[in-house]
PDB file of N, CA and C in Angstrom:
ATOM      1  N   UNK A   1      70.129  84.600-159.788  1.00  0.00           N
ATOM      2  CA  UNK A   1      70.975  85.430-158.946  1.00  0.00           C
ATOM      3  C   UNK A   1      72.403  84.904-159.027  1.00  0.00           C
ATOM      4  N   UNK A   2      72.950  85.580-158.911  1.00  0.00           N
ATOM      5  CA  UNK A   2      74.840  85.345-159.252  1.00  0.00           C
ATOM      6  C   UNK A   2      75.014  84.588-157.783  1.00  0.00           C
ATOM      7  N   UNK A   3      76.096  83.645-157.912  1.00  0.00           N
ATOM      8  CA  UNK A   3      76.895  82.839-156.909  1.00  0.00           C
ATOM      9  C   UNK A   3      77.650  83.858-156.142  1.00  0.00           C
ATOM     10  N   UNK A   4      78.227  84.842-156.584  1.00  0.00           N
ATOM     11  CA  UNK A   4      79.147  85.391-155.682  1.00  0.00           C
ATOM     12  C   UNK A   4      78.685  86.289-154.708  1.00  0.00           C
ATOM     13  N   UNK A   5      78.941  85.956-153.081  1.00  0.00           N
ATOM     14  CA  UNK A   5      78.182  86.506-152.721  1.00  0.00           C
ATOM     15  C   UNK A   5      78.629  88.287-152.582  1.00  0.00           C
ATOM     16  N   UNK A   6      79.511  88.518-153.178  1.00  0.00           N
ATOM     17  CA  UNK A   6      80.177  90.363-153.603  1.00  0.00           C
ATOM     18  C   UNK A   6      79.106  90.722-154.551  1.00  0.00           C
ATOM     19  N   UNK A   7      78.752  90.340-155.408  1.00  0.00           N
ATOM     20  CA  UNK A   7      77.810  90.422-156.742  1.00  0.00           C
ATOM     21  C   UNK A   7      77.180  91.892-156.517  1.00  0.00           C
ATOM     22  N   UNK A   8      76.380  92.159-155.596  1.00  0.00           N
ATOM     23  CA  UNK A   8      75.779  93.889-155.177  1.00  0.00           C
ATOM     24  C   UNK A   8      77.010  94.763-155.489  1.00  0.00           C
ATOM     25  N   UNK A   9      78.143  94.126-154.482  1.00  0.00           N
ATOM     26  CA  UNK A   9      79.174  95.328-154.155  1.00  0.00           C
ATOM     27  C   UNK A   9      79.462  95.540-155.870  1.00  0.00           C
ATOM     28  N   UNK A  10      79.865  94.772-156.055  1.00  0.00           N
ATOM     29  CA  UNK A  10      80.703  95.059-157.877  1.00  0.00           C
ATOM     30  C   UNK A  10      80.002  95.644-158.473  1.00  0.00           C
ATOM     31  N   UNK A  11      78.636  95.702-158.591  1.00  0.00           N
ATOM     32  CA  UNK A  11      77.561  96.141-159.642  1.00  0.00           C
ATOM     33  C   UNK A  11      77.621  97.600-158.973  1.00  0.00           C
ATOM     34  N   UNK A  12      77.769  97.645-157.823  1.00  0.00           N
ATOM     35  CA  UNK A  12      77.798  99.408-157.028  1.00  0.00           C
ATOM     36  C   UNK A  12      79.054  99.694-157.304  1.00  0.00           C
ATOM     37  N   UNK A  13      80.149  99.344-157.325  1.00  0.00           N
ATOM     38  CA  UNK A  13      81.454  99.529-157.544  1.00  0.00           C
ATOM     39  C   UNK A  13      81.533 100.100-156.440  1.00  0.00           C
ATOM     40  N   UNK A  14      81.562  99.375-155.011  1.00  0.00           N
ATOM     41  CA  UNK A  14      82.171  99.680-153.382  1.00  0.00           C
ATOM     42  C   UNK A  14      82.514  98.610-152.821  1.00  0.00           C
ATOM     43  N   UNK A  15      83.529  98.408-151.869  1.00  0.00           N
ATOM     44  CA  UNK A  15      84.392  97.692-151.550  1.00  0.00           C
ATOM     45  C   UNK A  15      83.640  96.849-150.390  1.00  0.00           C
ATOM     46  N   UNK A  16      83.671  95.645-150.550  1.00  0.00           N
ATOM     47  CA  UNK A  16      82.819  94.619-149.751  1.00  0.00           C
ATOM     48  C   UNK A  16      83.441  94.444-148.436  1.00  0.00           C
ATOM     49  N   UNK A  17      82.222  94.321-147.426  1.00  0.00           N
ATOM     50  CA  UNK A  17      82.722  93.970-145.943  1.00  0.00           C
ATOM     51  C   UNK A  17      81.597  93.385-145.614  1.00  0.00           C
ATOM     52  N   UNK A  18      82.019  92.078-145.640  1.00  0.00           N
ATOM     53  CA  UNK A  18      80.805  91.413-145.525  1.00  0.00           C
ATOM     54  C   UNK A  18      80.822  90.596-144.090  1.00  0.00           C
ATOM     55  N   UNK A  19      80.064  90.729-143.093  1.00  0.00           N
ATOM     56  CA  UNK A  19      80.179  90.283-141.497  1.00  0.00           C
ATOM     57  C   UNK A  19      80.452  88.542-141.852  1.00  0.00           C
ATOM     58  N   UNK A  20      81.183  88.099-140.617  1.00  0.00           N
ATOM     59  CA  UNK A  20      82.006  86.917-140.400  1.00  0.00           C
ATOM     60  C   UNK A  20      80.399  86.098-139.933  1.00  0.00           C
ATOM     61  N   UNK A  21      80.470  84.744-140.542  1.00  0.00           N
ATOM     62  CA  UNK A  21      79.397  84.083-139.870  1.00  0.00           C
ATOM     63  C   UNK A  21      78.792  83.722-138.501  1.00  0.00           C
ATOM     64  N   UNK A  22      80.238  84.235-137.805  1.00  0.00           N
ATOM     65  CA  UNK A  22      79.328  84.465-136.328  1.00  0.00           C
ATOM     66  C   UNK A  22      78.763  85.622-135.623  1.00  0.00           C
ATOM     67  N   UNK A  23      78.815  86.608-136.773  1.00  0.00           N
ATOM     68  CA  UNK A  23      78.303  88.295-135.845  1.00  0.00           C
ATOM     69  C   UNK A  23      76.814  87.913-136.360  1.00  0.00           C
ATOM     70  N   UNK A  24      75.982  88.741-135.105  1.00  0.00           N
ATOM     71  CA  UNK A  24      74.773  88.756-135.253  1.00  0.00           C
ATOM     72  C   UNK A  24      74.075  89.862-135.894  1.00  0.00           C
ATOM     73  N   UNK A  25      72.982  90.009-136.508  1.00  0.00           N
ATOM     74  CA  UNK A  25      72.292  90.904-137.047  1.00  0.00           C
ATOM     75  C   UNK A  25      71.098  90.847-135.988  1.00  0.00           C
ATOM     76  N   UNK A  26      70.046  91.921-136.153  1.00  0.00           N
ATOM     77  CA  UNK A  26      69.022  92.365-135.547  1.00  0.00           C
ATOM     78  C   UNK A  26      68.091  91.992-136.690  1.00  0.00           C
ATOM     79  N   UNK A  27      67.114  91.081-136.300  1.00  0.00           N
ATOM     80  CA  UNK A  27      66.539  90.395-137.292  1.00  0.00           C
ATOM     81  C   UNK A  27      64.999  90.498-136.676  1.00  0.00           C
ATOM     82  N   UNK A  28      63.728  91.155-137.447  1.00  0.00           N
ATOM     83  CA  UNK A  28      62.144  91.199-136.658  1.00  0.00           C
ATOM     84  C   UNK A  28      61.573  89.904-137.281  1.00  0.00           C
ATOM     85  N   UNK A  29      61.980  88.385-136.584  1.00  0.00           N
ATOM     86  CA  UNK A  29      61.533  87.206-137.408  1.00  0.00           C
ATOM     87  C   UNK A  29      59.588  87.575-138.157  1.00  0.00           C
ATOM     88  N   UNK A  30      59.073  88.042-136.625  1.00  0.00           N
ATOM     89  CA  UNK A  30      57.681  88.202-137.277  1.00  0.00           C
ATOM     90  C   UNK A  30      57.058  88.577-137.986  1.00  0.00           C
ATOM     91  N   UNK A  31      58.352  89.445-138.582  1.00  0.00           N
ATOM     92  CA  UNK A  31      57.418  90.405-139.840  1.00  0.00           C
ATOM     93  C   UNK A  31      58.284  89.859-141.495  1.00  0.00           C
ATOM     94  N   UNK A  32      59.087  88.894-141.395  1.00  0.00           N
ATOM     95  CA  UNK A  32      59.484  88.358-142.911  1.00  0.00           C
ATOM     96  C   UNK A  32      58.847  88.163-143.794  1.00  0.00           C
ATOM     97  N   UNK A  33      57.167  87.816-143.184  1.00  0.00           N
ATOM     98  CA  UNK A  33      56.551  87.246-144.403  1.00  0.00           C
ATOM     99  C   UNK A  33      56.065  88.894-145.279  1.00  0.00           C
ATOM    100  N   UNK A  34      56.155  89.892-144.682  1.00  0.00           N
ATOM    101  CA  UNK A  34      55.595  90.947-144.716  1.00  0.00           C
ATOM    102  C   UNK A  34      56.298  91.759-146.320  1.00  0.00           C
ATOM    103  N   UNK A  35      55.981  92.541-147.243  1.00  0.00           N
ATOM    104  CA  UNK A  35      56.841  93.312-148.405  1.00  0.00           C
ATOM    105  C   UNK A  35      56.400  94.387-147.828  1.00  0.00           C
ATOM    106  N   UNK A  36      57.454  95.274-148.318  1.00  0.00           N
ATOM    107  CA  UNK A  36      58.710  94.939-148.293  1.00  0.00           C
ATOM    108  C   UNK A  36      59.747  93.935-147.706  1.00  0.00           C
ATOM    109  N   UNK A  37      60.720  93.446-148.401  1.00  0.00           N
ATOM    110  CA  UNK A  37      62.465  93.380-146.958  1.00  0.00           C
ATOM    111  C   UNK A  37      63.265  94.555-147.206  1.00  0.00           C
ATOM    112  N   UNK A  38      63.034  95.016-146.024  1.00  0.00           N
ATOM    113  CA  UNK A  38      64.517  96.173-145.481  1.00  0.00           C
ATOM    114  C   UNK A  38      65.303  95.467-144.747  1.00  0.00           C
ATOM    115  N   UNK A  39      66.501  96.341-145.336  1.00  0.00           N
ATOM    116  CA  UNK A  39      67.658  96.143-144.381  1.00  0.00           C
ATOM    117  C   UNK A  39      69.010  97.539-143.970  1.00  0.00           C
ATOM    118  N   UNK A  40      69.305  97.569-142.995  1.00  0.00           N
ATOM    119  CA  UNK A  40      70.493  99.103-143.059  1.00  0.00           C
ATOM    120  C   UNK A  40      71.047  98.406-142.520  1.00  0.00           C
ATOM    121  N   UNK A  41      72.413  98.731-142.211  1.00  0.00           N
ATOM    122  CA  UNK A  41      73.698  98.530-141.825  1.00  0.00           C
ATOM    123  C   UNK A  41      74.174 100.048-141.116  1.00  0.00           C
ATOM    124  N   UNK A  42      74.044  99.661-140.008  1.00  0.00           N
ATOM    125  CA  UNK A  42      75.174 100.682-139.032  1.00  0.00           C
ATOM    126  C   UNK A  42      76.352  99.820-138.595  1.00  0.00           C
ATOM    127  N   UNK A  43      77.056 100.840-137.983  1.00  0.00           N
ATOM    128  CA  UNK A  43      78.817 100.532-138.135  1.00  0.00           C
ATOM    129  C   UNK A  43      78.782  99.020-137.172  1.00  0.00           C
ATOM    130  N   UNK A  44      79.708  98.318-137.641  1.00  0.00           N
ATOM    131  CA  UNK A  44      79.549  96.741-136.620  1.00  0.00           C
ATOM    132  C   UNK A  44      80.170  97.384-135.222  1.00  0.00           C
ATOM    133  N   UNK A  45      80.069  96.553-134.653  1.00  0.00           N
ATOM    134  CA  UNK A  45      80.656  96.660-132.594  1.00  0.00           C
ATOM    135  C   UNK A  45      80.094  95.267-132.161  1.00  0.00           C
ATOM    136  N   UNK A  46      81.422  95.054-131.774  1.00  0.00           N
ATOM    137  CA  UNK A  46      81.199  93.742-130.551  1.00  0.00           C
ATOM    138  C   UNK A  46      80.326  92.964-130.558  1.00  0.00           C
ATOM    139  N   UNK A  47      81.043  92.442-132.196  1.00  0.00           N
ATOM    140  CA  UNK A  47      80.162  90.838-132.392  1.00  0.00           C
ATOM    141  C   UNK A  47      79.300  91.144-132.857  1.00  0.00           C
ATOM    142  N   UNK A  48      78.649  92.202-133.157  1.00  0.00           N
ATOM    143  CA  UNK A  48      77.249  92.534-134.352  1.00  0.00           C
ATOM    144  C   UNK A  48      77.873  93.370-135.685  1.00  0.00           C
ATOM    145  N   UNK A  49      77.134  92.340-136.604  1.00  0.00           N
ATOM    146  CA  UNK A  49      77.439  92.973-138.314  1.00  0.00           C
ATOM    147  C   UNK A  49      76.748  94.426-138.718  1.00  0.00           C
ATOM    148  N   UNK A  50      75.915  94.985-137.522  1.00  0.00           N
ATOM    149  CA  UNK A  50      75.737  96.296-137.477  1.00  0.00           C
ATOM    150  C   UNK A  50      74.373  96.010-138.581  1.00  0.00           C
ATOM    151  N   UNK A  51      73.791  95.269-139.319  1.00  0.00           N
ATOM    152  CA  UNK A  51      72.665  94.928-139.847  1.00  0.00           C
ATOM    153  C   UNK A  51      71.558  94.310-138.973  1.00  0.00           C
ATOM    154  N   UNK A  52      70.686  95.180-139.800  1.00  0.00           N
ATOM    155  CA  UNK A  52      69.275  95.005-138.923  1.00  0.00           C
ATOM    156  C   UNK A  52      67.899  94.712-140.331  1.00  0.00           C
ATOM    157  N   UNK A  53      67.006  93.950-139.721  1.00  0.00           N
ATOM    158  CA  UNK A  53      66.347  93.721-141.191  1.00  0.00           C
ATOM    159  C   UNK A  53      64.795  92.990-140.711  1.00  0.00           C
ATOM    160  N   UNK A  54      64.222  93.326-141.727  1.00  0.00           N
ATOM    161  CA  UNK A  54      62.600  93.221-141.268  1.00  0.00           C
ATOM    162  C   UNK A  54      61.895  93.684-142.448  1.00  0.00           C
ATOM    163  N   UNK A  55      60.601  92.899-142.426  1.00  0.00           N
ATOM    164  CA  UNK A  55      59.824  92.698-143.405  1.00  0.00           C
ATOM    165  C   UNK A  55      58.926  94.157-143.402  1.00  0.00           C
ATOM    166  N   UNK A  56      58.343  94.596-144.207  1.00  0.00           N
ATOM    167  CA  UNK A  56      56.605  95.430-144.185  1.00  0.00           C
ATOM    168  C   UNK A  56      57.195  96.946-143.927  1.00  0.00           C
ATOM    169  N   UNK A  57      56.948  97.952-143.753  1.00  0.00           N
ATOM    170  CA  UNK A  57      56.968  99.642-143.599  1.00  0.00           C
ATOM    171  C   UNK A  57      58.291  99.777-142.885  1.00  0.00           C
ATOM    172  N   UNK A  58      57.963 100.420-141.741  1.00  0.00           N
ATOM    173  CA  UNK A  58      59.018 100.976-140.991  1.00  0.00           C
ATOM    174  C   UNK A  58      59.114  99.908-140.121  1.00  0.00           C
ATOM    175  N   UNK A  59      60.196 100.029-139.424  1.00  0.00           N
ATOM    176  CA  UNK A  59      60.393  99.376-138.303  1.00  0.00           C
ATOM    177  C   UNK A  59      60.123  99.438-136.975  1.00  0.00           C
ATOM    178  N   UNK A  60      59.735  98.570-136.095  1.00  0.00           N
ATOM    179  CA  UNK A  60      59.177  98.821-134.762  1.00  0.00           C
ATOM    180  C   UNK A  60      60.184  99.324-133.934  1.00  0.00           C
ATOM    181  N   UNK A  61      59.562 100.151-133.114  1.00  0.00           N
ATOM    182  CA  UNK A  61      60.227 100.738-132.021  1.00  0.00           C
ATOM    183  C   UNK A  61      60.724  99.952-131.063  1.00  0.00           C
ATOM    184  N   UNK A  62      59.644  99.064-130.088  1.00  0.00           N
ATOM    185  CA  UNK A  62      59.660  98.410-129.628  1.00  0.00           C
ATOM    186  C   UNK A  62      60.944  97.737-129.012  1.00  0.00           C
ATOM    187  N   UNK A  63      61.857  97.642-128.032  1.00  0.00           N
ATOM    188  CA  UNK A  63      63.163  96.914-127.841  1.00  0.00           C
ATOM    189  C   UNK A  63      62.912  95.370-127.821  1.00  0.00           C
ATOM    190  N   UNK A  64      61.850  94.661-128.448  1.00  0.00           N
ATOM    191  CA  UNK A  64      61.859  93.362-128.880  1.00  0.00           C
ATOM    192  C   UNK A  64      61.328  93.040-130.367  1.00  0.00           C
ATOM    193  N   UNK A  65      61.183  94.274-131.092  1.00  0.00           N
ATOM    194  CA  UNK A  65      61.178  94.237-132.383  1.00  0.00           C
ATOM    195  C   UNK A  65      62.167  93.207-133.408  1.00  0.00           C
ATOM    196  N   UNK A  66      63.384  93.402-132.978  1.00  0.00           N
ATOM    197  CA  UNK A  66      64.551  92.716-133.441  1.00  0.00           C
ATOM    198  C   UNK A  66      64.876  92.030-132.744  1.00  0.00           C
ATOM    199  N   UNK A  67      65.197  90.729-132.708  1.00  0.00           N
ATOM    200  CA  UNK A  67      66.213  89.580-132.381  1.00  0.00           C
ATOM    201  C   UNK A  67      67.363  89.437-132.584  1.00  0.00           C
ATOM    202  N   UNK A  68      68.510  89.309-132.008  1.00  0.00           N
ATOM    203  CA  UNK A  68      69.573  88.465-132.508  1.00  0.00           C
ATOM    204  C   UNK A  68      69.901  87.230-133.030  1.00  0.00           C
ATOM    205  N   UNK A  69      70.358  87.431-134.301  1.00  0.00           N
ATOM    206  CA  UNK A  69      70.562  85.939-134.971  1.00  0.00           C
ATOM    207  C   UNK A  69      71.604  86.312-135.524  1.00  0.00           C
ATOM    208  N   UNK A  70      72.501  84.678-135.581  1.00  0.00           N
ATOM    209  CA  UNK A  70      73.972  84.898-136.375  1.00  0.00           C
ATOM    210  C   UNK A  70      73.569  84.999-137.679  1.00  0.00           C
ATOM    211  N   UNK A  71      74.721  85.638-138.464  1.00  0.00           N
ATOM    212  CA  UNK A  71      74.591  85.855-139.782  1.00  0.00           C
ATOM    213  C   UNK A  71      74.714  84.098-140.470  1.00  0.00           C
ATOM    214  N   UNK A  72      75.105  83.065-139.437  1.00  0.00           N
ATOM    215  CA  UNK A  72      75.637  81.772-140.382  1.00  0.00           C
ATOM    216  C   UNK A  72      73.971  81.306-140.492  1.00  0.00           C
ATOM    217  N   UNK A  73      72.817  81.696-139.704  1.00  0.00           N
ATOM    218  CA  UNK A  73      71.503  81.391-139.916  1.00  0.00           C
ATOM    219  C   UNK A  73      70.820  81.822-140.593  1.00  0.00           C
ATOM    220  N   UNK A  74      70.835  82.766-141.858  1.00  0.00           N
ATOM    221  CA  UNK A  74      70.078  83.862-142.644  1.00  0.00           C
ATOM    222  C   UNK A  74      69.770  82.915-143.889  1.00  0.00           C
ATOM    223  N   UNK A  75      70.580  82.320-143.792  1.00  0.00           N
ATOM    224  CA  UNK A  75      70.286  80.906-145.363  1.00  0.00           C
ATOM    225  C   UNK A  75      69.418  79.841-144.733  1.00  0.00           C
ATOM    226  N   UNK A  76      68.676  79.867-143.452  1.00  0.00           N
ATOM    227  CA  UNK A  76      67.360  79.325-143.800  1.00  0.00           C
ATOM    228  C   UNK A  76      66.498  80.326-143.366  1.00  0.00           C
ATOM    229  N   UNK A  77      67.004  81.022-142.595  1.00  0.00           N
ATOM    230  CA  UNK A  77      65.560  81.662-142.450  1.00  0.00           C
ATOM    231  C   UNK A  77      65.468  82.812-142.898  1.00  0.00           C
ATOM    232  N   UNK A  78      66.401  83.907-144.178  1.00  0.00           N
ATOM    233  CA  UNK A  78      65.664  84.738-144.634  1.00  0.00           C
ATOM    234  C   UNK A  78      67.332  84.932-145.918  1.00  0.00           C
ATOM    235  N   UNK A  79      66.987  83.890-146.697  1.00  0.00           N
ATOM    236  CA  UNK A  79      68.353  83.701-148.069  1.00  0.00           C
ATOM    237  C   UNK A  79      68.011  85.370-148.604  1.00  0.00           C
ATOM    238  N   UNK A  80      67.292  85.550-148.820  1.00  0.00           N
ATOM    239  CA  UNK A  80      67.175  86.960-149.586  1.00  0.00           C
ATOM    240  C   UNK A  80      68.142  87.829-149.539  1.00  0.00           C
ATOM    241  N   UNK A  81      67.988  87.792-148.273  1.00  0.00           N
ATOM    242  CA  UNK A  81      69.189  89.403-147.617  1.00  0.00           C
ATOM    243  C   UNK A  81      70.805  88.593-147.785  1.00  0.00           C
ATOM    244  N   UNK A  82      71.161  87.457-148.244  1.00  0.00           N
ATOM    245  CA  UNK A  82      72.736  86.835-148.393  1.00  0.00           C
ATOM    246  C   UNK A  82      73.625  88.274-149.438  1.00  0.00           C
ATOM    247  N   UNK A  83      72.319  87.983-150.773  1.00  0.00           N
ATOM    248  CA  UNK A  83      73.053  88.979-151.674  1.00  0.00           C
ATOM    249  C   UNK A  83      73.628  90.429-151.273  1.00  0.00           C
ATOM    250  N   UNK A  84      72.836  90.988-149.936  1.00  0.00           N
ATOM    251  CA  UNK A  84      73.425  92.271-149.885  1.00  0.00           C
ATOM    252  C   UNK A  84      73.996  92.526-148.649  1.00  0.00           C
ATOM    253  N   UNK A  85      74.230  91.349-147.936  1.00  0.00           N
ATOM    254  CA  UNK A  85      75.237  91.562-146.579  1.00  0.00           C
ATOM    255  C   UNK A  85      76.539  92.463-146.939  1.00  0.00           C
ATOM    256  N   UNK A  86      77.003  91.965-147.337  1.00  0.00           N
ATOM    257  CA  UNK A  86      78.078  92.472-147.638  1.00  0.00           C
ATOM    258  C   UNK A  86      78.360  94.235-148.041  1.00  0.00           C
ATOM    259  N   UNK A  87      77.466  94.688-148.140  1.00  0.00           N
ATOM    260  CA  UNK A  87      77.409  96.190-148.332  1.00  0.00           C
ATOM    261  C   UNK A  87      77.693  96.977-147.783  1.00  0.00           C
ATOM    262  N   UNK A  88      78.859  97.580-147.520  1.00  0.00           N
ATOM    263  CA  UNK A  88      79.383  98.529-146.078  1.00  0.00           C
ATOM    264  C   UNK A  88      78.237  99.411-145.206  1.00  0.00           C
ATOM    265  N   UNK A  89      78.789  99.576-144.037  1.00  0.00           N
ATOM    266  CA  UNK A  89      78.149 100.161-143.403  1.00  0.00           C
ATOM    267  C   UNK A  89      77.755 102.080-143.986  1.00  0.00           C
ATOM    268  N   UNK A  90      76.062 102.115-143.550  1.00  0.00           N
ATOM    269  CA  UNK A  90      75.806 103.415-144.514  1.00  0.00           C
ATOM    270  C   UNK A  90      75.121 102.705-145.480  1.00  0.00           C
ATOM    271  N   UNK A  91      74.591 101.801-145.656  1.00  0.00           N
ATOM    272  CA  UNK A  91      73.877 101.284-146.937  1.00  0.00           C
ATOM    273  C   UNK A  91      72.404 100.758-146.614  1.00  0.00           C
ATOM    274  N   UNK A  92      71.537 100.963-147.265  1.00  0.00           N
ATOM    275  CA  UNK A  92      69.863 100.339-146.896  1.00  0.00           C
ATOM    276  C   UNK A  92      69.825  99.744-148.297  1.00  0.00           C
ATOM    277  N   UNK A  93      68.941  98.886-147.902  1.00  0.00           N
ATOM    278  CA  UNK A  93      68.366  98.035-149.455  1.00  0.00           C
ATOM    279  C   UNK A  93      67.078  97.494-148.834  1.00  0.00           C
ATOM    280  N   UNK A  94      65.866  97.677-149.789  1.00  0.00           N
ATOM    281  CA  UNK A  94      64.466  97.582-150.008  1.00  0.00           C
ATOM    282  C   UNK A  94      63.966  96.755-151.079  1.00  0.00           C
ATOM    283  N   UNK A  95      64.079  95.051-150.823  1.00  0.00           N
ATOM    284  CA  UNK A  95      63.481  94.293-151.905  1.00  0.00           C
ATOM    285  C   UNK A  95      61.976  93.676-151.968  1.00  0.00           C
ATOM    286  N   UNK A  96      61.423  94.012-153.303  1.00  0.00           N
ATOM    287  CA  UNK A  96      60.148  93.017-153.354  1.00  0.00           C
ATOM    288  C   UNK A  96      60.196  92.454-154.229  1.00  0.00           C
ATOM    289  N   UNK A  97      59.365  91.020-154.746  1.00  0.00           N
ATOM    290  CA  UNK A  97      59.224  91.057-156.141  1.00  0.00           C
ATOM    291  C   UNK A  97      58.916  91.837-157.080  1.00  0.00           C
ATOM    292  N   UNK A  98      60.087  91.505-158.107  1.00  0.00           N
ATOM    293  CA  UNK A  98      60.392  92.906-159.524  1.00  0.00           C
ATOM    294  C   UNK A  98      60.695  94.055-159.146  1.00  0.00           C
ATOM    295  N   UNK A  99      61.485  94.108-157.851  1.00  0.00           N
ATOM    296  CA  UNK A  99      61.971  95.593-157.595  1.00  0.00           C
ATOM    297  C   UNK A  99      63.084  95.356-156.292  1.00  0.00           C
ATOM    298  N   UNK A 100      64.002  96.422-156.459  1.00  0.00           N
ATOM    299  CA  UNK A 100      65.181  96.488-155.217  1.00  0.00           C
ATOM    300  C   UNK A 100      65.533  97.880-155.848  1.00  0.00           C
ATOM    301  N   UNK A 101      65.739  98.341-154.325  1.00  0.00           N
ATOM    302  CA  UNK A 101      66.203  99.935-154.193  1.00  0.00           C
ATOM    303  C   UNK A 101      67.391  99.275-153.283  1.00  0.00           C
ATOM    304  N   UNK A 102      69.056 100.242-153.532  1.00  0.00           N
ATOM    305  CA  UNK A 102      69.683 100.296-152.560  1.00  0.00           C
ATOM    306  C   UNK A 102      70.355 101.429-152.578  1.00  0.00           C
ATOM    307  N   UNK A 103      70.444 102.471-151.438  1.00  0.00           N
ATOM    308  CA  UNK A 103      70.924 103.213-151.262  1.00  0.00           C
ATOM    309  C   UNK A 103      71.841 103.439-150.197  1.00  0.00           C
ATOM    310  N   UNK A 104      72.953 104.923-150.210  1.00  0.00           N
ATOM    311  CA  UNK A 104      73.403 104.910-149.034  1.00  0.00           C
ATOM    312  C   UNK A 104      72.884 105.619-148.216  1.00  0.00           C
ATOM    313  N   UNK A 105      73.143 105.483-146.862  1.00  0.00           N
ATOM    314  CA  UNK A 105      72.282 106.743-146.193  1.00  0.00           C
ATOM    315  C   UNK A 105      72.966 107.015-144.769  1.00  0.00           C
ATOM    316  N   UNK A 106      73.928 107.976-145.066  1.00  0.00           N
ATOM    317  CA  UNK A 106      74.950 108.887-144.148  1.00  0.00           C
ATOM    318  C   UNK A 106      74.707 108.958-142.914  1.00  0.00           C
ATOM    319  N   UNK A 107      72.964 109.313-142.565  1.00  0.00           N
ATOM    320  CA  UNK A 107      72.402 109.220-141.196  1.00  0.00           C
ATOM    321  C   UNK A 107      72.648 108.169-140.077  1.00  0.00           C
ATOM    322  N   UNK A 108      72.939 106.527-141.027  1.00  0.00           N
ATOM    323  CA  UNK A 108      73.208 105.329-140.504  1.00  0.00           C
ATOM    324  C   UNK A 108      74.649 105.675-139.404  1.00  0.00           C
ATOM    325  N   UNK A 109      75.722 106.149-140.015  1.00  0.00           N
ATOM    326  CA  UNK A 109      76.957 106.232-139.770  1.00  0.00           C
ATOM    327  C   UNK A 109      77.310 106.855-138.486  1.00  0.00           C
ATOM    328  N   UNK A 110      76.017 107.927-137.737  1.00  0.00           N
ATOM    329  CA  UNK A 110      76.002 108.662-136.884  1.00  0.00           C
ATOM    330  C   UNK A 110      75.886 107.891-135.447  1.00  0.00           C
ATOM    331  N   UNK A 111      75.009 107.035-135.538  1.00  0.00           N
ATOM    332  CA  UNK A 111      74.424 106.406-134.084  1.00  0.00           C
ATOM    333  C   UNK A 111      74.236 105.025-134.740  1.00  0.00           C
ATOM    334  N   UNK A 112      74.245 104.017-133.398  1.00  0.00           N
ATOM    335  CA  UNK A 112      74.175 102.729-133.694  1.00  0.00           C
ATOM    336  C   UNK A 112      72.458 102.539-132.752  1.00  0.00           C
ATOM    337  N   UNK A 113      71.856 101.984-133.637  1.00  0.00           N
ATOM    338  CA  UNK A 113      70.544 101.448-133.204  1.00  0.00           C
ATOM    339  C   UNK A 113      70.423 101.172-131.569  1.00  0.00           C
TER     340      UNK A 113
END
């Protein structure tokens, strides 16, 4: 995997905004071990990088599904998702081994989780 952590954005050719190490993401610790990793990005607000991310199908409903964790904690407990922070808001990405989908998806842009 490339050092830089822009490396996604350039290969998409879109302009990187990648959240400051103290905004938090919405993170479902319990389901990491799970394949898929998803992740979307809705628009940031007040101290959240507007990323949310979790292992296995869809995501839980549940209002304790997701946790808050700073983005400066994702390099131990889930390095994977480093490469595609940075992906503006409007963007999902779906990795497993030997495969990653990333797309944009307009719907994100409407409402914040």
């Amino acid at each position: 995997m490339e050092n830089n952590p822009n490396w996604v954005c350039q290969r998409l050719g879109v302009f990187p905004q990648a959240p400051a190490p103290t905004d938090k993401v919405g993170i479902a610790l319990h389901t990491l071990h799970l394949q898929p990793l998803n992740g979307l990005r809705h628009a940031p607000e007040a101290g959240t990088s507007g990323w949310y991310i979790w292992g296995g199908g869809e995501p839980g409903t549940g209002a304790d599904f997701f946790v808050p964790m700073h983005v400066s904690h994702l390099d131990q407990r889930c390095p994977t998702v480093l490469a595609y922070l940075a992906l503006p808001p409007g963007f999902r990405f779906l990795v497993a081994p030997g495969h990653e989908d990333i797309w944009f998806d307009d719907s994100l842009l409407g409402s914040s989780r």
